[in-house]
Protein backbone atom coordinates (compact mmCIF):
# COMPACT_ATOMS: atom_id res chain seq x y z
CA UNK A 1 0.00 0.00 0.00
CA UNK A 2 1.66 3.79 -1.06
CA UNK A 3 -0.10 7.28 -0.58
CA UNK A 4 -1.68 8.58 -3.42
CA UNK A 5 0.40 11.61 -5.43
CA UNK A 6 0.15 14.63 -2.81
CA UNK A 7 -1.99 12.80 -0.11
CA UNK A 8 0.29 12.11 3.27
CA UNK A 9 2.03 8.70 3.84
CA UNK A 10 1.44 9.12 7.45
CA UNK A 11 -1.20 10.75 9.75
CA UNK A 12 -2.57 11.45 12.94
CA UNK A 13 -5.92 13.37 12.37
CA UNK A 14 -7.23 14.90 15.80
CA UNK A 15 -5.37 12.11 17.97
CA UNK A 16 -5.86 12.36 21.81
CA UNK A 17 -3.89 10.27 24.05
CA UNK A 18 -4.70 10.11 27.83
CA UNK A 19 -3.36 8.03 30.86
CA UNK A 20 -5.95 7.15 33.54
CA UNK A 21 -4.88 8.72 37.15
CA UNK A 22 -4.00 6.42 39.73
CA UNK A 23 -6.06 7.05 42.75
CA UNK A 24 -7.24 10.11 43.20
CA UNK A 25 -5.35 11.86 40.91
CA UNK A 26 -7.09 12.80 37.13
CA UNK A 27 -5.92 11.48 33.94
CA UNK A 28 -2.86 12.68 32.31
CA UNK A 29 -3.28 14.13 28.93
CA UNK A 30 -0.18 13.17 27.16
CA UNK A 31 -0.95 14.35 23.43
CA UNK A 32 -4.13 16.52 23.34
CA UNK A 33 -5.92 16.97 19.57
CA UNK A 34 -3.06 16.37 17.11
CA UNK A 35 -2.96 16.76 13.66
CA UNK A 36 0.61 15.78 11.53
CA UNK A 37 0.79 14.81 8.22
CA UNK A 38 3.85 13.55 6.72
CA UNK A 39 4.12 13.29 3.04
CA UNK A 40 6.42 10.55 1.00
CA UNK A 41 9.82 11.63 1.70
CA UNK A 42 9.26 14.13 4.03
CA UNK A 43 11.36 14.65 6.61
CA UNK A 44 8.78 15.71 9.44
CA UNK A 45 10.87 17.02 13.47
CA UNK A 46 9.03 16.90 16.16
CA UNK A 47 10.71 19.42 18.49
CA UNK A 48 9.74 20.62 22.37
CA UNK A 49 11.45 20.38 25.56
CA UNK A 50 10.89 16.84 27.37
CA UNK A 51 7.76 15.69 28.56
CA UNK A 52 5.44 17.69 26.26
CA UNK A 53 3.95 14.44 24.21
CA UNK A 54 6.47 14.10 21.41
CA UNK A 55 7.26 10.51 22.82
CA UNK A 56 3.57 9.60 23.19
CA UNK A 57 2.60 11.00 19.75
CA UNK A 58 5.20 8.87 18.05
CA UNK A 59 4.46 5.64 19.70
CA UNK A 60 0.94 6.35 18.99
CA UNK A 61 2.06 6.86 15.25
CA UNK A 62 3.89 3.62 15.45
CA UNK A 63 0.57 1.78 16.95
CA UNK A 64 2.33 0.71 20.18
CA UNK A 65 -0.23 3.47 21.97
CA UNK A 66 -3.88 3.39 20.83
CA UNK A 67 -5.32 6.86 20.76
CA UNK A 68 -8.15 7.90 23.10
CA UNK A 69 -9.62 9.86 20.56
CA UNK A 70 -8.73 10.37 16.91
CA UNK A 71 -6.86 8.04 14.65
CA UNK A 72 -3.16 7.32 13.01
CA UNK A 73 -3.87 7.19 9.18
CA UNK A 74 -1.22 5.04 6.90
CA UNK A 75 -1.80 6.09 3.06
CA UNK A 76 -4.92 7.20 3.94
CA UNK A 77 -6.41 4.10 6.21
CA UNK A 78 -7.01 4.05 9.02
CA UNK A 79 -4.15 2.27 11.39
CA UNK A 80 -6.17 -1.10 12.35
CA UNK A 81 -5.05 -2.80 15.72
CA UNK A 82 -5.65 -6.65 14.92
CA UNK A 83 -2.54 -8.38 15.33
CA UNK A 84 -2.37 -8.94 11.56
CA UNK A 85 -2.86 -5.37 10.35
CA UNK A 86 -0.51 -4.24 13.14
CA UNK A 87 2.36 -7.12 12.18
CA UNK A 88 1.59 -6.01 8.39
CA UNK A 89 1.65 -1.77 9.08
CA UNK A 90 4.92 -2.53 11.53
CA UNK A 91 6.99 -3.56 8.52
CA UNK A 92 6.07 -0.34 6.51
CA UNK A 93 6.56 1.70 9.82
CA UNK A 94 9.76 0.90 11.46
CA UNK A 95 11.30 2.65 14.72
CA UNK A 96 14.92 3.57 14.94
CA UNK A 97 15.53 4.20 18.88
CA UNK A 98 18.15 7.23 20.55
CA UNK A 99 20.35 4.21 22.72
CA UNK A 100 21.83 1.73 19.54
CA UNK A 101 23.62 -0.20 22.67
CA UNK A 102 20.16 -0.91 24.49
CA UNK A 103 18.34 -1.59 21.20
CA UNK A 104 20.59 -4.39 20.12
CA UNK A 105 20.47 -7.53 22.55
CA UNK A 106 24.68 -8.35 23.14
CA UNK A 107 23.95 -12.00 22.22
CA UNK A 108 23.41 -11.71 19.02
CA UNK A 109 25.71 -10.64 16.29
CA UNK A 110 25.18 -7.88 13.55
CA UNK A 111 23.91 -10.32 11.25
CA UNK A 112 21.45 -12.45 13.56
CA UNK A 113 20.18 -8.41 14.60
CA UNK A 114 19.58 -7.20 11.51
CA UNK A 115 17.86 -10.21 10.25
CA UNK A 116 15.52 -10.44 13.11
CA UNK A 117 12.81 -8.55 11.50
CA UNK A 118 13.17 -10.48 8.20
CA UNK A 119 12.42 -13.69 10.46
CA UNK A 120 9.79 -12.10 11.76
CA UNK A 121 8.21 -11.34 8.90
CA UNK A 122 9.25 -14.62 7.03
CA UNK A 123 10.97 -12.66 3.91
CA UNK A 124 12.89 -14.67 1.43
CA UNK A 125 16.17 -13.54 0.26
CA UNK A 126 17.40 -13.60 4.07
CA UNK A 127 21.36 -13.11 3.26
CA UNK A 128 20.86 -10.94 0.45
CA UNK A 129 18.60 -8.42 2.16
CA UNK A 130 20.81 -8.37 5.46
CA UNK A 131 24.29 -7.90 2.99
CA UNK A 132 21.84 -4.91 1.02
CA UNK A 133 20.55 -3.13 4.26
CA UNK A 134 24.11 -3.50 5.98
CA UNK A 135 25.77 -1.94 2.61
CA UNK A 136 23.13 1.33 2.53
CA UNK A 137 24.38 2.04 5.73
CA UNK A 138 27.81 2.21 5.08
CA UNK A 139 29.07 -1.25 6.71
CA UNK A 140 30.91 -2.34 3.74
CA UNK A 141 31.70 -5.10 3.14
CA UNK A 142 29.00 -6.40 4.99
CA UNK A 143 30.24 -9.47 5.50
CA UNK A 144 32.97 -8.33 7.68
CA UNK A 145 30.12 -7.31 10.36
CA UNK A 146 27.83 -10.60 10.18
CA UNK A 147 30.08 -12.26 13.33
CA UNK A 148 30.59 -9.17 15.22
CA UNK A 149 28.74 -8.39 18.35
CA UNK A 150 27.83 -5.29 19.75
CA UNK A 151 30.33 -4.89 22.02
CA UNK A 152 33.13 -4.60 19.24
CA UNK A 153 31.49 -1.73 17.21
CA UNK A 154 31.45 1.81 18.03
CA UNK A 155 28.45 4.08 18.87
CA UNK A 156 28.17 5.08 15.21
CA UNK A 157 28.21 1.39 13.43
CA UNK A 158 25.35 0.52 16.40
CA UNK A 159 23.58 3.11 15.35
CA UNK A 160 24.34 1.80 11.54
CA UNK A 161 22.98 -1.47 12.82
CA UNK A 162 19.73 -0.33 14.44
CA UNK A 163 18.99 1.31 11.32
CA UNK A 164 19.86 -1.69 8.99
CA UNK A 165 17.41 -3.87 11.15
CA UNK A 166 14.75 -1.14 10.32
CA UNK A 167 15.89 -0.95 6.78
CA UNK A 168 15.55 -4.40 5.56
CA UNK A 169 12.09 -4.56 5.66
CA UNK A 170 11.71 -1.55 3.02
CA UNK A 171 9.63 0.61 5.07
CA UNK A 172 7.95 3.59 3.57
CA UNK A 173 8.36 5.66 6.79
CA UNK A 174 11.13 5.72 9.90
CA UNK A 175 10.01 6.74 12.85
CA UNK A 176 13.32 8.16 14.51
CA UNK A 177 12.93 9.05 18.68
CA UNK A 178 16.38 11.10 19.06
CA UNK A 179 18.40 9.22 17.13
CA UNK A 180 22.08 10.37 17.61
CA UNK A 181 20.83 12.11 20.96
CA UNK A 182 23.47 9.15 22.98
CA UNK A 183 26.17 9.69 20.02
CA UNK A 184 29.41 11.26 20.22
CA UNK A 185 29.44 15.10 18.41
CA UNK A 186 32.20 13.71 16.04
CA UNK A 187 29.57 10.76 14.09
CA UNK A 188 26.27 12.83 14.89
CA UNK A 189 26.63 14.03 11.45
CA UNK A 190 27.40 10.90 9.65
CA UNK A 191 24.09 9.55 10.94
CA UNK A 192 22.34 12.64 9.85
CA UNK A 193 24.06 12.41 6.62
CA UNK A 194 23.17 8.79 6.20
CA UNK A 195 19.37 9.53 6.28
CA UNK A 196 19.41 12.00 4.29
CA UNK A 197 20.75 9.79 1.76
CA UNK A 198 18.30 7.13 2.58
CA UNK A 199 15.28 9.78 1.98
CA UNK A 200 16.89 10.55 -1.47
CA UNK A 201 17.98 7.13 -2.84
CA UNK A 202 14.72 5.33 -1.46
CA UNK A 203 12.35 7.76 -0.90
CA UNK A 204 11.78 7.18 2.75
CA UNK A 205 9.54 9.66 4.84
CA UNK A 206 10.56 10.01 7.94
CA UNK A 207 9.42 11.55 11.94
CA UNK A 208 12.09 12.96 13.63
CA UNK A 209 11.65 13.07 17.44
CA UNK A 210 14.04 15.35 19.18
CA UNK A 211 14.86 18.48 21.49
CA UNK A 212 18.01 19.07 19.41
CA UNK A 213 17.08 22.03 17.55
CA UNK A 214 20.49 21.84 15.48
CA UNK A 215 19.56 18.67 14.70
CA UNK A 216 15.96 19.98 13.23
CA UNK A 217 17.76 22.72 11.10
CA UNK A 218 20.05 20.40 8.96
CA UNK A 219 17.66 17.51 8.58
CA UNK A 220 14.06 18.46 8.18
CA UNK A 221 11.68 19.24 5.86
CA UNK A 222 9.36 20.79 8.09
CA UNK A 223 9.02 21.60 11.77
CA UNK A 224 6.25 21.20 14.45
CA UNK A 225 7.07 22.56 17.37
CA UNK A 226 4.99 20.90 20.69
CA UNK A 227 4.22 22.03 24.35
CA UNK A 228 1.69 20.55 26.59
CA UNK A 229 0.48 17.66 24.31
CA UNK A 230 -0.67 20.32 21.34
CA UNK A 231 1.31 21.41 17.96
CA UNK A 232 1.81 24.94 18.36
CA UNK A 233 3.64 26.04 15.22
CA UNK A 234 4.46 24.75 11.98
CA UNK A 235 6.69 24.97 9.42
CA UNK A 236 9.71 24.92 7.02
CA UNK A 237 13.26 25.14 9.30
CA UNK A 238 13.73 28.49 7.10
CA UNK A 239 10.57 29.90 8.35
CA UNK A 240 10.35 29.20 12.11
CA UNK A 241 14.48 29.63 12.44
CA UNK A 242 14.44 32.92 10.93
CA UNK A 243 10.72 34.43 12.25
CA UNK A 244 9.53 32.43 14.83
CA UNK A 245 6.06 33.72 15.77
CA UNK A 246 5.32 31.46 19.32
CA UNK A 247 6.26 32.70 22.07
CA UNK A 248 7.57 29.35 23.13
CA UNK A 249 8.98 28.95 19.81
CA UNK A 250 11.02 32.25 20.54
CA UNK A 251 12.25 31.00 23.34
CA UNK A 252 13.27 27.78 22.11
CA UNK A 253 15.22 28.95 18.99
CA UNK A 254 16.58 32.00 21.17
CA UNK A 255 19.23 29.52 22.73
CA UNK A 256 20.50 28.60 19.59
CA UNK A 257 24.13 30.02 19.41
CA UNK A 258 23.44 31.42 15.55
CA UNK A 259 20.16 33.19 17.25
CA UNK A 260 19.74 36.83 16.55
CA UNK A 261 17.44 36.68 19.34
CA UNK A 262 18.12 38.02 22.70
CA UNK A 263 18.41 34.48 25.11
CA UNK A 264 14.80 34.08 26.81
CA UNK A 265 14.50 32.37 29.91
CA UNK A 266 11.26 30.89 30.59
CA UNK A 267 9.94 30.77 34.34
CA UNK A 268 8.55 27.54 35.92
CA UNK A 269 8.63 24.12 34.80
CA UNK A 270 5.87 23.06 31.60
CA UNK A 271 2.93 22.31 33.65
CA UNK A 272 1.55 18.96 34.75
CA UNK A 273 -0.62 17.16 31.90
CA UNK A 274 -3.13 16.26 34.52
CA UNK A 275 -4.08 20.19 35.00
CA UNK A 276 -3.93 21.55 31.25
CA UNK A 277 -4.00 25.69 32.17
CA UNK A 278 -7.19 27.44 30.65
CA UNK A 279 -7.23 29.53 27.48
CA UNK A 280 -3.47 29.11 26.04
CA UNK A 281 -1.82 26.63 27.95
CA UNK A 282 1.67 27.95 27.51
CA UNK A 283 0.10 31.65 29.00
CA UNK A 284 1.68 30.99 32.83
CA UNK A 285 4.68 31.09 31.35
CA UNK A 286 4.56 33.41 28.28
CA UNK A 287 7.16 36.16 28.00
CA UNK A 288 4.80 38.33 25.78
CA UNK A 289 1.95 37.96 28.30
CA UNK A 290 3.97 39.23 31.40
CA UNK A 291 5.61 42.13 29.51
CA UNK A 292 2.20 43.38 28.69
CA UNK A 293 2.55 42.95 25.17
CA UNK A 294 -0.78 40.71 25.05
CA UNK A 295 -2.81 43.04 26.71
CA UNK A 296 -1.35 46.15 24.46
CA UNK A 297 -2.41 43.97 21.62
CA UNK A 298 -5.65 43.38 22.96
CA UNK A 299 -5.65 39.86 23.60
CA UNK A 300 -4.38 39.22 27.36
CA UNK A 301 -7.55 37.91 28.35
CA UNK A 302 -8.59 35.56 25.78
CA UNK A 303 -4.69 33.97 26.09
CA UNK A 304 -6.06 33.66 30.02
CA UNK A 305 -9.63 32.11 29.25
CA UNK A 306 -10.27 31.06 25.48
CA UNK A 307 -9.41 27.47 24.60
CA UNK A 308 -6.86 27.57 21.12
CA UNK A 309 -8.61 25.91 18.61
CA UNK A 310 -6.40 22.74 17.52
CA UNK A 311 -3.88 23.55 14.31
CA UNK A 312 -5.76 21.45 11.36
CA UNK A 313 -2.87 19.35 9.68
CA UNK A 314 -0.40 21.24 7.53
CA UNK A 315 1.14 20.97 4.30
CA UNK A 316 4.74 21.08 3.34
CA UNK A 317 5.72 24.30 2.88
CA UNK A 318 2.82 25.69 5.24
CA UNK A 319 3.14 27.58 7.84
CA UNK A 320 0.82 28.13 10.92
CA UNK A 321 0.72 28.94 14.66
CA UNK A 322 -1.52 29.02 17.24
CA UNK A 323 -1.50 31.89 19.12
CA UNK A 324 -3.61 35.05 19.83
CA UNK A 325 -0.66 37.78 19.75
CA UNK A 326 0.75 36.12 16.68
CA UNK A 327 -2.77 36.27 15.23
CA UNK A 328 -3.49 39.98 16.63
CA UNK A 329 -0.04 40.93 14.74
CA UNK A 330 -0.64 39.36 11.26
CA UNK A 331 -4.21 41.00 11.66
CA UNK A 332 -2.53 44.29 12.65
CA UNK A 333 0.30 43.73 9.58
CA UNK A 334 -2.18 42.71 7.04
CA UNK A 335 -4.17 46.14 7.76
CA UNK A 336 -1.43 47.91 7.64
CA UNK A 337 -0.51 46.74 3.86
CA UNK A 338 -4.17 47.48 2.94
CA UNK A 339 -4.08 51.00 4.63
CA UNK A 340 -0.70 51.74 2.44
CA UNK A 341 -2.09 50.24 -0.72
CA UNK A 342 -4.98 52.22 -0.32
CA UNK A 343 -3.02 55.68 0.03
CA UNK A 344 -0.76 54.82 -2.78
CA UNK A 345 -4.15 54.34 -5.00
């Protein structure tokens, strides 16, 4: 099964994902109204500091969460959870995890790990698709890896490994959760390099999990940024680098050592999933809203007490954000223009 020409390879279309409280305590609302769409070789990065859903979200896209609401959409079907479906959608979906050294078991060599899956699966060709996935990945020749074991490799060729054992099922779509996040700065960029290469030679789409926003800016496609379980801005590395418009995007990219931005520091930790805030969630915490830019703008009390609609699913090259200031400012700009354009007439 393949995506139609233009329609996303992979989807989650309003997904909600929520823990049930123990005791007394309220349910935890991990990922809260999602929409993603990532088109045939796309690379999509998820980006946020940790504990705002990116995690959840991804194993939900994988099927190893089931959303509480909403569903994960493969080529435009819905993701179905019988065991065969799942075994079936698992080879076209593959996971590539941040820790190669806890991913591979130490007992088994490079050749019994990356043939695991075509086991598994009972695939033909066993040798001959282990020797081709080993090869794309730059362990050449592969046959000098087949008897090694963990152990004797370093972080990088693990890393090669895990990937190969995703590879050599010829997924449409990786699903990477920081995937050179335990790797030393000198190979980071090897990896990086190597799926890049992998996205242009087989067309592979691919989810990029990560707080690394260096990482986001050399190997994405598109961006979508996340706090609190909700996508708060969209779009191309280019466009949310160079003009963020969140708040909490601002923030995030003002760390960056390139930034032209001054360094923001936010106050407090993200708040706890179980108590969502009212109107925008990231408002106990927003820069703009405790300089009094909000309520210049107008908006301070609807970013206290109006619920953010959800983003709807974005294309690439789109950009969007939810936020009322950001909104309040376009509206401002785009009045502007017309009030010039008028004058010149």
């Amino acid at each position: 099964m393949s995506a139609q020409a233009g329609d996303p390879i992979l989807s989650a279309a309003g997904v909600r994902v929520s823990f049930p409280g123990r005791g007394r305590r309220p349910a935890a609302t991990a990922v809260d109204g999602v929409n993603l769409d990532i088109a045939p070789g796309e690379i999509v990065a998820l980006v946020g500091e940790s504990g705002c859903g990116k995690t959840t979200l991804a194993r939900t896209m994988l099927g190893l969460e089931r959303a509480t609401e909403g569903q994960v959409r493969f080529a435009g079907r819905p993701l179905s959870y019988r065991s065969g479906a799942l075994r079936a959608y698992r080879r076209q979906v593959q996971l590539v995890l941040q820790d190669p050294t806890g991913s591979l078991n130490p007992r088994h060599t490079v050749y019994e790990a990356v043939a695991e899956g075509v086991r598994i699966h009972r695939l033909g060709n066993e040798a001959a698709r282990v020797a081709g996935a080993l090869s794309r990945c730059g362990l050449r020749p592969p046959d000098r890896f087949y008897g090694r074991y963990p152990h004797e490799l370093s972080g990088g060729q693990r890393q090669r490994v895990v990937i190969a054992g995703a590879l050599v099922l010829e997924p449409q779509v990786l699903v990477a959760d920081e995937p050179v996040a335990s790797l030393d700065a000198s190979v980071r960029g090897e990896i990086l390099s190597l799926l890049l290469k992998l996205r242009d030679e087989l067309g592979l789409a691919a989810l990029v999990v990560t707080h690394d926003l260096g990482l986001a800016w050399n190997i994405a496609d598109r961006l979508a940024v996340m706090y609190l379980g909700r996508i708060v801005e969209v779009g191309t590395p280019e466009q949310v680098f160079s003009d963020p418009r969140h708040p909490y995007t601002k923030a995030l990219m003002s760390v960056l050592p390139e930034s032209p931005l001054e360094p923001i520091v936010l106050a407090g930790e993200p708040p706890d999933a179980t108590r969502i805030p009212s109107g925008c969630r990231f408002h106990p915490r927003c820069p703009e809203l405790a300089s009094g830019a909000a309520a210049a703008a107008g908006v301070d009390d609807r970013c206290r007490g109006e619920r953010l609609p959800v983003l709807p699913a974005a294309g690439p090259g789109e950009s969007q954000v939810s936020c009322y200031l950001a909104d309040a400012r376009l509206a401002d700009g785009s009045a502007s223009q017309a009030a010039l354009g008028s004058a010149a007439d």
